[in-house]
C-alpha atoms as a PDB file:
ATOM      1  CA  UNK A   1     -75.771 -48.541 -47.397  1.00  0.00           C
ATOM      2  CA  UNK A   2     -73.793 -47.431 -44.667  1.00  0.00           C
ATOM      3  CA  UNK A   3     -73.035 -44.083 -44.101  1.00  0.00           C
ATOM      4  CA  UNK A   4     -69.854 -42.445 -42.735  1.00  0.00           C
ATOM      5  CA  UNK A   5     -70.427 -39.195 -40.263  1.00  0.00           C
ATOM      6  CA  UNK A   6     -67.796 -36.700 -40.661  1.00  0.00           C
ATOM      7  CA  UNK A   7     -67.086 -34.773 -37.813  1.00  0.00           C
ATOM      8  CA  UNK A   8     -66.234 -30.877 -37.904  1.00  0.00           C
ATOM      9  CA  UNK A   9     -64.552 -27.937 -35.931  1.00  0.00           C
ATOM     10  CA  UNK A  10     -64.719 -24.615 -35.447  1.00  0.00           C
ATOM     11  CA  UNK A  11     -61.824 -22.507 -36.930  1.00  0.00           C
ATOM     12  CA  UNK A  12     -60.531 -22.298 -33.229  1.00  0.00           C
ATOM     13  CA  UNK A  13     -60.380 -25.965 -32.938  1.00  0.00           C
ATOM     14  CA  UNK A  14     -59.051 -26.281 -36.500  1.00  0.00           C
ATOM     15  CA  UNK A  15     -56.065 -23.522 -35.664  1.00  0.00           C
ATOM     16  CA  UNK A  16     -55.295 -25.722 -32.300  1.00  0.00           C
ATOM     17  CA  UNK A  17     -55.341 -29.008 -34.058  1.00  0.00           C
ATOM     18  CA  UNK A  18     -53.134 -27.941 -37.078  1.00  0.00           C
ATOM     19  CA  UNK A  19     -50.737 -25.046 -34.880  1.00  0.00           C
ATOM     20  CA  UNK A  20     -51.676 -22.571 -37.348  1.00  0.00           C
ATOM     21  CA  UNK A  21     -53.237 -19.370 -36.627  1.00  0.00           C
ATOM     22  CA  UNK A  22     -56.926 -17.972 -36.611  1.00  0.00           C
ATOM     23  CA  UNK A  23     -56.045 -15.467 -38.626  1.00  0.00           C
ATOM     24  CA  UNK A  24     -53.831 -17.741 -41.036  1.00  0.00           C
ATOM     25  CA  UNK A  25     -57.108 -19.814 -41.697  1.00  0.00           C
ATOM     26  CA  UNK A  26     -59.515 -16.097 -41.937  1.00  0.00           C
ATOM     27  CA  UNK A  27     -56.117 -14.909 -44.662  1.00  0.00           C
ATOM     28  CA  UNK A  28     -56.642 -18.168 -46.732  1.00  0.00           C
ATOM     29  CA  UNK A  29     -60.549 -18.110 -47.090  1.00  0.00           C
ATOM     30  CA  UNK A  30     -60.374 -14.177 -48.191  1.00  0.00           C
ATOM     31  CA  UNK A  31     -57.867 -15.359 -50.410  1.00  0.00           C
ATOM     32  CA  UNK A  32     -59.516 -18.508 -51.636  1.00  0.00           C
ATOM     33  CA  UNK A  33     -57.121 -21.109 -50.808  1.00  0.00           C
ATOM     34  CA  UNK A  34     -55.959 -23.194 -48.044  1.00  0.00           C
ATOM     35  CA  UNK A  35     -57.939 -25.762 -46.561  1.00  0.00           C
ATOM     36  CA  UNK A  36     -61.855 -26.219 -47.708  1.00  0.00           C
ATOM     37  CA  UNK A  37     -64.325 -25.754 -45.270  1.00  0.00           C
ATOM     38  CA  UNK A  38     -68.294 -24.686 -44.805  1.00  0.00           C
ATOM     39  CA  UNK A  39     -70.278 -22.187 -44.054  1.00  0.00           C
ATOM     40  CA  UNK A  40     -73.914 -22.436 -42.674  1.00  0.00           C
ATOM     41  CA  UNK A  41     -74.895 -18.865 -42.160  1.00  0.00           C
ATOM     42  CA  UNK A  42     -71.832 -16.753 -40.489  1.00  0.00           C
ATOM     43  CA  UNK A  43     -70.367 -20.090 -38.807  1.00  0.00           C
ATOM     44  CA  UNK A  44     -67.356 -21.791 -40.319  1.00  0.00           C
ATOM     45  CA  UNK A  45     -66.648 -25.399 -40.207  1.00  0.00           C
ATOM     46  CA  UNK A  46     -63.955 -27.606 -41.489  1.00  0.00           C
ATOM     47  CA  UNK A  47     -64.126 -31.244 -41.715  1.00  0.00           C
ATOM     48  CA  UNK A  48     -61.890 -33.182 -39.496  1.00  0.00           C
ATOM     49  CA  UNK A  49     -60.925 -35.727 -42.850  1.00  0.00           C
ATOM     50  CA  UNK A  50     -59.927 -32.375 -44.564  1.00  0.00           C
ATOM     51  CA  UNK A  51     -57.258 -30.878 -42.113  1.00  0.00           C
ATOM     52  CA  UNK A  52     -55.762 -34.568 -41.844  1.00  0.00           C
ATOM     53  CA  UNK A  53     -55.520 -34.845 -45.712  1.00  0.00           C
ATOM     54  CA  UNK A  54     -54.024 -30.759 -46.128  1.00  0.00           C
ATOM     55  CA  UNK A  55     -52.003 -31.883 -43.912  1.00  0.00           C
ATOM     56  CA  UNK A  56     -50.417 -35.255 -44.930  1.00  0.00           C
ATOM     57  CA  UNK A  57     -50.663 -33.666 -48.522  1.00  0.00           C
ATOM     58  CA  UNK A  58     -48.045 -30.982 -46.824  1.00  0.00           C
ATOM     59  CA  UNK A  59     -45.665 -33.880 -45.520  1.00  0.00           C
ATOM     60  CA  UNK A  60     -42.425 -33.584 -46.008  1.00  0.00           C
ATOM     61  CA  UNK A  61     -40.077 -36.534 -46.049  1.00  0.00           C
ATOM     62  CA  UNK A  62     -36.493 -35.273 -46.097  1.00  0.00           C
ATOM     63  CA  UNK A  63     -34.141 -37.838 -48.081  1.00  0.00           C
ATOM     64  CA  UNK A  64     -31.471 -40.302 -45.880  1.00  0.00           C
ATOM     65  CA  UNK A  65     -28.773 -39.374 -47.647  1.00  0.00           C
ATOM     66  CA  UNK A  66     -25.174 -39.485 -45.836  1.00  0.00           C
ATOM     67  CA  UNK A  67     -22.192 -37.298 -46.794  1.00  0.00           C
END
């Protein structure tokens, strides 16, 4: 069986890569929302797979319509 590694970031990294905030991502887990993520001990991780699918899951696609 082959295994798949899933690679993580620190909330810093995850606020650069998405251009949201630190404090957007601290809001969300107080508030229980937002994107999942881990915590082993005081550290916070979120998987790399996890901000790419919060974030093609808020895509919009505005319609082609012409006037």
């Amino acid at each position: 069986m082959v295994s798949k590694e899933t690679s993580y970031m620190t909330e810093r990294q995850a606020a650069a890569f998405t251009s949201l905030s630190v404090h957007k991502f601290r809001q969300d887990r107080f508030h229980c929302r937002g994107i999942p993520y881990v915590k082993l001990g005081r550290a916070v991780r979120y998987s790399v797979d996890d901000l790419r699918a919060y974030m093609a899951a808020h895509r919009i696609t505005p319609d082609n319509e012409s006037d």
